[in-house]
C-alpha atoms as a PDB file:
ATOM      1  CA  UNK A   1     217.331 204.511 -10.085  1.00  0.00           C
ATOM      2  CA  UNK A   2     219.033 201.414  -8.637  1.00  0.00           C
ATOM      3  CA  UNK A   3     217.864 198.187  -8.643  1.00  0.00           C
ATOM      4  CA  UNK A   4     215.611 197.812 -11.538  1.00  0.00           C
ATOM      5  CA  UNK A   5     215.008 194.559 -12.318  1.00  0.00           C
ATOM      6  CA  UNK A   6     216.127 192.851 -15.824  1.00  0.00           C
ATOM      7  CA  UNK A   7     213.103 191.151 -16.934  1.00  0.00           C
ATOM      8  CA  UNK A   8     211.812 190.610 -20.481  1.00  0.00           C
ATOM      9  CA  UNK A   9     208.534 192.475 -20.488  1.00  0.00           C
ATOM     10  CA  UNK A  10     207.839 196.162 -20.043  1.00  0.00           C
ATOM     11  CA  UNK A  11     207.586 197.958 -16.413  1.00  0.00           C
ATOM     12  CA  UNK A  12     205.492 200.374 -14.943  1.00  0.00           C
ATOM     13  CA  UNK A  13     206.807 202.966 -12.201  1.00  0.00           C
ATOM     14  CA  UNK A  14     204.900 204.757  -9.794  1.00  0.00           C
ATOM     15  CA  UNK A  15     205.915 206.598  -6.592  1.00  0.00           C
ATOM     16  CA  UNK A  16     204.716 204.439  -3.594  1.00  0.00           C
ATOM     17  CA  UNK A  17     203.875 206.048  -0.546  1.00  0.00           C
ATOM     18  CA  UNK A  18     204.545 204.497   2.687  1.00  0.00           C
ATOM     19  CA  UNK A  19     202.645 206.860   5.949  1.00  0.00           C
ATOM     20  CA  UNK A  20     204.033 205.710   9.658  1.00  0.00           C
ATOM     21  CA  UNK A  21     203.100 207.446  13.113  1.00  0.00           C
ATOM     22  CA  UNK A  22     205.208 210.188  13.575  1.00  0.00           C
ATOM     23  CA  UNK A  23     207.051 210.559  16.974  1.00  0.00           C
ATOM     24  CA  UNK A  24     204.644 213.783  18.160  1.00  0.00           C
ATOM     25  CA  UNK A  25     201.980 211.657  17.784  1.00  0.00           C
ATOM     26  CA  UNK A  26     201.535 210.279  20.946  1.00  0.00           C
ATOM     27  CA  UNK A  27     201.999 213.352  22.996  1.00  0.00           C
ATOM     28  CA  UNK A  28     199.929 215.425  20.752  1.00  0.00           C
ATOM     29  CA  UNK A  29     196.350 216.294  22.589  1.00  0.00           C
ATOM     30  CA  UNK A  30     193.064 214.462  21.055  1.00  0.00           C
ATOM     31  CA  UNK A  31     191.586 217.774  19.647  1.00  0.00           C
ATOM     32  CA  UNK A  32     195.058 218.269  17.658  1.00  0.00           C
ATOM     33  CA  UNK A  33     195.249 214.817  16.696  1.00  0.00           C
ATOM     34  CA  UNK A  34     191.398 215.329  14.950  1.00  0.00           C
ATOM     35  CA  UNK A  35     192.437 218.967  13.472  1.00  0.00           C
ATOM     36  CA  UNK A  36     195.246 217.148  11.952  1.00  0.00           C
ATOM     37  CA  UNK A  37     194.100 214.067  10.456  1.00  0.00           C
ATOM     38  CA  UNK A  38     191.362 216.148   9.205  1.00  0.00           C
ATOM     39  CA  UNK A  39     193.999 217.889   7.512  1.00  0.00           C
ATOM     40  CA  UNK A  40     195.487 215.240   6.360  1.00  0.00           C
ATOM     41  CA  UNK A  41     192.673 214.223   4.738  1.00  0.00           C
ATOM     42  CA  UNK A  42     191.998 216.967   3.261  1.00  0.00           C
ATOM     43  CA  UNK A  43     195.773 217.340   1.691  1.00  0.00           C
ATOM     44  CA  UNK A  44     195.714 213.926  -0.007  1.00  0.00           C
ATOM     45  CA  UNK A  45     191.984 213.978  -1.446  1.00  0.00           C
ATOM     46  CA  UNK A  46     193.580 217.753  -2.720  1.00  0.00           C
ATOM     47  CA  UNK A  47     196.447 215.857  -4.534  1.00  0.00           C
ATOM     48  CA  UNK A  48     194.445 213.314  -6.294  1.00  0.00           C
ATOM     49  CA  UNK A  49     191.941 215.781  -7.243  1.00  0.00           C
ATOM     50  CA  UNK A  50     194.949 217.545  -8.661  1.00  0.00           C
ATOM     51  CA  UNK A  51     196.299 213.663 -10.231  1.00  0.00           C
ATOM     52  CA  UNK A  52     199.830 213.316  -8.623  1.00  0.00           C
ATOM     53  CA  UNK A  53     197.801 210.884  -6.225  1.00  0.00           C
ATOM     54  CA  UNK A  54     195.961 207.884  -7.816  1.00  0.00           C
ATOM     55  CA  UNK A  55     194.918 206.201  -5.009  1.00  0.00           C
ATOM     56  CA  UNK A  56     195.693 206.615  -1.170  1.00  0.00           C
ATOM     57  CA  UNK A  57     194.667 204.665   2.079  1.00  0.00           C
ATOM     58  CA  UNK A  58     194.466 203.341   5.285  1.00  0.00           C
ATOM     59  CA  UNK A  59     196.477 199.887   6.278  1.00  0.00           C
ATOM     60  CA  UNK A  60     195.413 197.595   8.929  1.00  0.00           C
ATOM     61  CA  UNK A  61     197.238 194.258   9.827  1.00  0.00           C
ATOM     62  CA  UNK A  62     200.039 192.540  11.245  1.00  0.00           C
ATOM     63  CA  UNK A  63     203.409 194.421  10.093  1.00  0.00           C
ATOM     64  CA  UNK A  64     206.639 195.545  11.310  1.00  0.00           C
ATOM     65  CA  UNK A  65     207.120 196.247  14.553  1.00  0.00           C
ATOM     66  CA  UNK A  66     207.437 199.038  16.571  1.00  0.00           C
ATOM     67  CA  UNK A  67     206.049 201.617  14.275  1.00  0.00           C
ATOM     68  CA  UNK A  68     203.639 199.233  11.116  1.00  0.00           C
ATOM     69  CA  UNK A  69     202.340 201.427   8.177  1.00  0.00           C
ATOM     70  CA  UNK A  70     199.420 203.200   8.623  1.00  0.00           C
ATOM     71  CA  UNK A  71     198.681 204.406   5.228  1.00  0.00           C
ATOM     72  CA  UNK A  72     199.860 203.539   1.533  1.00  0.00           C
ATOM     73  CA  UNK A  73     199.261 205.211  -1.236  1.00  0.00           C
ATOM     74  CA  UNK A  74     200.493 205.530  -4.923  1.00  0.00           C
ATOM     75  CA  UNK A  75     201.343 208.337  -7.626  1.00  0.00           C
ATOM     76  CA  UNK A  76     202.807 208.513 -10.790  1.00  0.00           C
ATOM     77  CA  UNK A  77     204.649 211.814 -11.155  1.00  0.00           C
ATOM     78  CA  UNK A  78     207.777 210.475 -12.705  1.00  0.00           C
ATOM     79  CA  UNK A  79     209.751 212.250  -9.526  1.00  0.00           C
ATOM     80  CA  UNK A  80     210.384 210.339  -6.075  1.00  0.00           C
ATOM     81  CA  UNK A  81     211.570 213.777  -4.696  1.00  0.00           C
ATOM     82  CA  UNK A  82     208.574 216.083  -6.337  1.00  0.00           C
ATOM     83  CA  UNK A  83     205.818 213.440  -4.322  1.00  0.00           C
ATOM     84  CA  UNK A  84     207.911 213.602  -1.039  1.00  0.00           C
ATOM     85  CA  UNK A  85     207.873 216.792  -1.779  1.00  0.00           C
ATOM     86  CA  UNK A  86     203.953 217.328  -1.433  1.00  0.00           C
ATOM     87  CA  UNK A  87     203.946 215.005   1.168  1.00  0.00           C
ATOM     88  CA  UNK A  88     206.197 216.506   3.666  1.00  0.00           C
ATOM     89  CA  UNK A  89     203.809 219.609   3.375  1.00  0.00           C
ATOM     90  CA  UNK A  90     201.008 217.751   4.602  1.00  0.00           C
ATOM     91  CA  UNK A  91     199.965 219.235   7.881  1.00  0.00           C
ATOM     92  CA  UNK A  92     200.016 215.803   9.693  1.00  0.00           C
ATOM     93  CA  UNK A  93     203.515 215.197   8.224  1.00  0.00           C
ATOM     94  CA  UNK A  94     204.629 218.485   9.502  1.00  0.00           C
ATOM     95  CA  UNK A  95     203.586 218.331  12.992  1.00  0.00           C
ATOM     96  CA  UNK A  96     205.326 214.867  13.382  1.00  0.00           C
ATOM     97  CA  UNK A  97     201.728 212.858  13.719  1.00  0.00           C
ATOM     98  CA  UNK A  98     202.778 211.272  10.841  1.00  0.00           C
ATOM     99  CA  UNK A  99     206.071 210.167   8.887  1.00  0.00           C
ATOM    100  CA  UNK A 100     206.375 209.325   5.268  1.00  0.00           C
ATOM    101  CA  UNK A 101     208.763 207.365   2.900  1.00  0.00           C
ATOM    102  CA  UNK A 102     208.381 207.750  -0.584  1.00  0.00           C
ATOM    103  CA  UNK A 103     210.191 205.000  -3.027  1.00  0.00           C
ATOM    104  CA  UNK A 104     209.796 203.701  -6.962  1.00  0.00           C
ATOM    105  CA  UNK A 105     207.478 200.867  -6.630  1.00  0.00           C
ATOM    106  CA  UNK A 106     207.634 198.930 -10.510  1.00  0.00           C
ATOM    107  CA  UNK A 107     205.407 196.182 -11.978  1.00  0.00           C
ATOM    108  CA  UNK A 108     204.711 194.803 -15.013  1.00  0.00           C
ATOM    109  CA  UNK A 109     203.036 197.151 -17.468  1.00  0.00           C
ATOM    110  CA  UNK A 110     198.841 197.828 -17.464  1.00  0.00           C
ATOM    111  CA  UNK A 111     198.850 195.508 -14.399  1.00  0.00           C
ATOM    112  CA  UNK A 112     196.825 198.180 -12.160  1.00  0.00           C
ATOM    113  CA  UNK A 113     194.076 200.275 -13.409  1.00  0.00           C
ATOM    114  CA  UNK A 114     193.033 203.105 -11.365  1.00  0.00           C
ATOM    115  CA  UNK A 115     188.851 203.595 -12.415  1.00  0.00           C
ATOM    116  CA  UNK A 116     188.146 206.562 -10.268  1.00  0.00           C
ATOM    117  CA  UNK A 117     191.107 208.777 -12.032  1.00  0.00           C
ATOM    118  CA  UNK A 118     189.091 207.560 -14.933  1.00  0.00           C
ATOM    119  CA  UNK A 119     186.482 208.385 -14.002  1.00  0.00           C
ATOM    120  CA  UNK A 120     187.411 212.191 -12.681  1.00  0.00           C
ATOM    121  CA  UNK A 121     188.195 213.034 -16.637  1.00  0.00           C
END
Protein backbone atom coordinates (compact mmCIF):
# COMPACT_ATOMS: atom_id res chain seq x y z
CA UNK A 1 0.00 0.00 0.00
CA UNK A 2 1.06 3.59 -0.74
CA UNK A 3 0.79 6.32 1.33
CA UNK A 4 0.85 5.11 4.81
CA UNK A 5 1.48 7.59 7.05
CA UNK A 6 4.78 7.68 9.41
CA UNK A 7 3.43 8.35 12.72
CA UNK A 8 4.65 7.10 16.11
CA UNK A 9 1.74 5.06 17.37
CA UNK A 10 0.22 1.90 15.98
CA UNK A 11 -2.50 1.88 12.97
CA UNK A 12 -5.48 0.14 12.28
CA UNK A 13 -6.61 -0.79 8.56
CA UNK A 14 -9.88 -1.54 7.39
CA UNK A 15 -11.37 -1.64 3.86
CA UNK A 16 -13.67 1.47 3.50
CA UNK A 17 -16.46 1.29 1.31
CA UNK A 18 -17.57 4.18 -0.62
CA UNK A 19 -21.46 3.30 -2.60
CA UNK A 20 -22.38 6.13 -5.46
CA UNK A 21 -25.51 6.01 -7.91
CA UNK A 22 -24.68 4.03 -10.66
CA UNK A 23 -25.36 5.42 -14.22
CA UNK A 24 -28.57 2.80 -14.86
CA UNK A 25 -30.00 4.21 -12.08
CA UNK A 26 -31.96 6.78 -13.34
CA UNK A 27 -33.43 5.01 -16.27
CA UNK A 28 -34.10 1.93 -14.35
CA UNK A 29 -38.15 1.56 -13.73
CA UNK A 30 -39.43 2.12 -9.91
CA UNK A 31 -40.39 -1.62 -9.43
CA UNK A 32 -36.60 -2.53 -10.45
CA UNK A 33 -35.20 0.13 -8.50
CA UNK A 34 -37.25 -1.55 -5.16
CA UNK A 35 -36.27 -5.31 -6.33
CA UNK A 36 -32.82 -4.04 -6.29
CA UNK A 37 -32.21 -2.10 -3.31
CA UNK A 38 -34.00 -4.83 -1.64
CA UNK A 39 -31.28 -6.82 -2.86
CA UNK A 40 -28.91 -4.80 -1.92
CA UNK A 41 -29.93 -4.94 1.33
CA UNK A 42 -30.11 -8.11 1.59
CA UNK A 43 -26.31 -8.70 0.15
CA UNK A 44 -24.67 -6.43 2.74
CA UNK A 45 -26.72 -7.54 5.98
CA UNK A 46 -25.46 -11.28 4.28
CA UNK A 47 -21.77 -10.06 4.51
CA UNK A 48 -21.78 -8.82 7.97
CA UNK A 49 -23.64 -11.72 9.14
CA UNK A 50 -20.80 -13.57 7.49
CA UNK A 51 -18.05 -10.65 9.31
CA UNK A 52 -16.20 -9.22 6.20
CA UNK A 53 -18.74 -6.23 6.86
CA UNK A 54 -18.63 -4.49 10.30
CA UNK A 55 -20.79 -1.87 9.77
CA UNK A 56 -22.56 -0.44 6.56
CA UNK A 57 -24.92 2.61 5.83
CA UNK A 58 -26.73 5.18 4.36
CA UNK A 59 -25.08 8.93 3.88
CA UNK A 60 -27.05 12.02 3.72
CA UNK A 61 -25.51 15.59 3.37
CA UNK A 62 -23.85 18.07 1.41
CA UNK A 63 -20.91 16.29 -0.69
CA UNK A 64 -19.34 16.20 -3.96
CA UNK A 65 -21.05 17.07 -6.72
CA UNK A 66 -22.56 15.52 -9.42
CA UNK A 67 -22.77 12.05 -8.09
CA UNK A 68 -22.28 12.49 -3.51
CA UNK A 69 -21.97 9.08 -1.65
CA UNK A 70 -24.85 7.37 -0.87
CA UNK A 71 -23.63 4.70 1.35
CA UNK A 72 -20.33 3.97 3.45
CA UNK A 73 -19.47 1.19 4.97
CA UNK A 74 -16.37 -0.58 6.54
CA UNK A 75 -14.65 -4.18 6.66
CA UNK A 76 -11.65 -5.56 7.80
CA UNK A 77 -10.65 -8.45 5.53
CA UNK A 78 -7.03 -7.58 5.19
CA UNK A 79 -7.74 -7.51 1.11
CA UNK A 80 -8.94 -4.21 -0.80
CA UNK A 81 -9.52 -6.52 -3.88
CA UNK A 82 -11.32 -9.65 -1.88
CA UNK A 83 -14.14 -6.73 -0.43
CA UNK A 84 -14.51 -5.17 -3.98
CA UNK A 85 -14.73 -8.34 -4.79
CA UNK A 86 -18.08 -9.12 -2.81
CA UNK A 87 -19.19 -5.90 -3.58
CA UNK A 88 -19.23 -5.87 -7.27
CA UNK A 89 -21.52 -9.03 -6.88
CA UNK A 90 -24.06 -7.16 -5.20
CA UNK A 91 -27.13 -7.15 -7.36
CA UNK A 92 -27.50 -3.29 -7.18
CA UNK A 93 -23.78 -3.00 -8.11
CA UNK A 94 -24.33 -5.22 -11.01
CA UNK A 95 -27.19 -3.66 -12.64
CA UNK A 96 -25.39 -0.21 -12.54
CA UNK A 97 -28.00 1.31 -9.71
CA UNK A 98 -25.15 1.57 -7.78
CA UNK A 99 -21.20 2.07 -8.05
CA UNK A 100 -18.64 1.25 -5.47
CA UNK A 101 -14.98 2.22 -4.56
CA UNK A 102 -13.27 0.29 -2.15
CA UNK A 103 -9.87 1.86 -0.50
CA UNK A 104 -7.56 1.22 2.91
CA UNK A 105 -9.01 3.62 5.29
CA UNK A 106 -6.19 3.64 8.59
CA UNK A 107 -6.50 5.17 12.09
CA UNK A 108 -4.96 4.97 15.12
CA UNK A 109 -5.25 1.60 16.82
CA UNK A 110 -8.65 0.51 19.13
CA UNK A 111 -10.02 3.93 18.04
CA UNK A 112 -13.45 2.31 16.69
CA UNK A 113 -15.25 -0.42 18.36
CA UNK A 114 -17.84 -2.15 16.46
CA UNK A 115 -20.56 -3.54 19.55
CA UNK A 116 -22.97 -5.31 17.32
CA UNK A 117 -20.05 -7.71 15.75
CA UNK A 118 -19.65 -8.15 19.44
CA UNK A 119 -22.39 -8.78 20.09
CA UNK A 120 -23.21 -11.47 17.06
CA UNK A 121 -20.40 -13.88 18.86
Amino acid sequence: MTGVPQVDFALDTYECIVLYPGAAGRALPAETVQRLQAEHLAHMQALQRRRIILVAGSVDGQARQPDPPIGFGLARTGSVDDVRSVMEADPAVQAGLYRVDVMTFLCPAGSLEFPLVKTQT
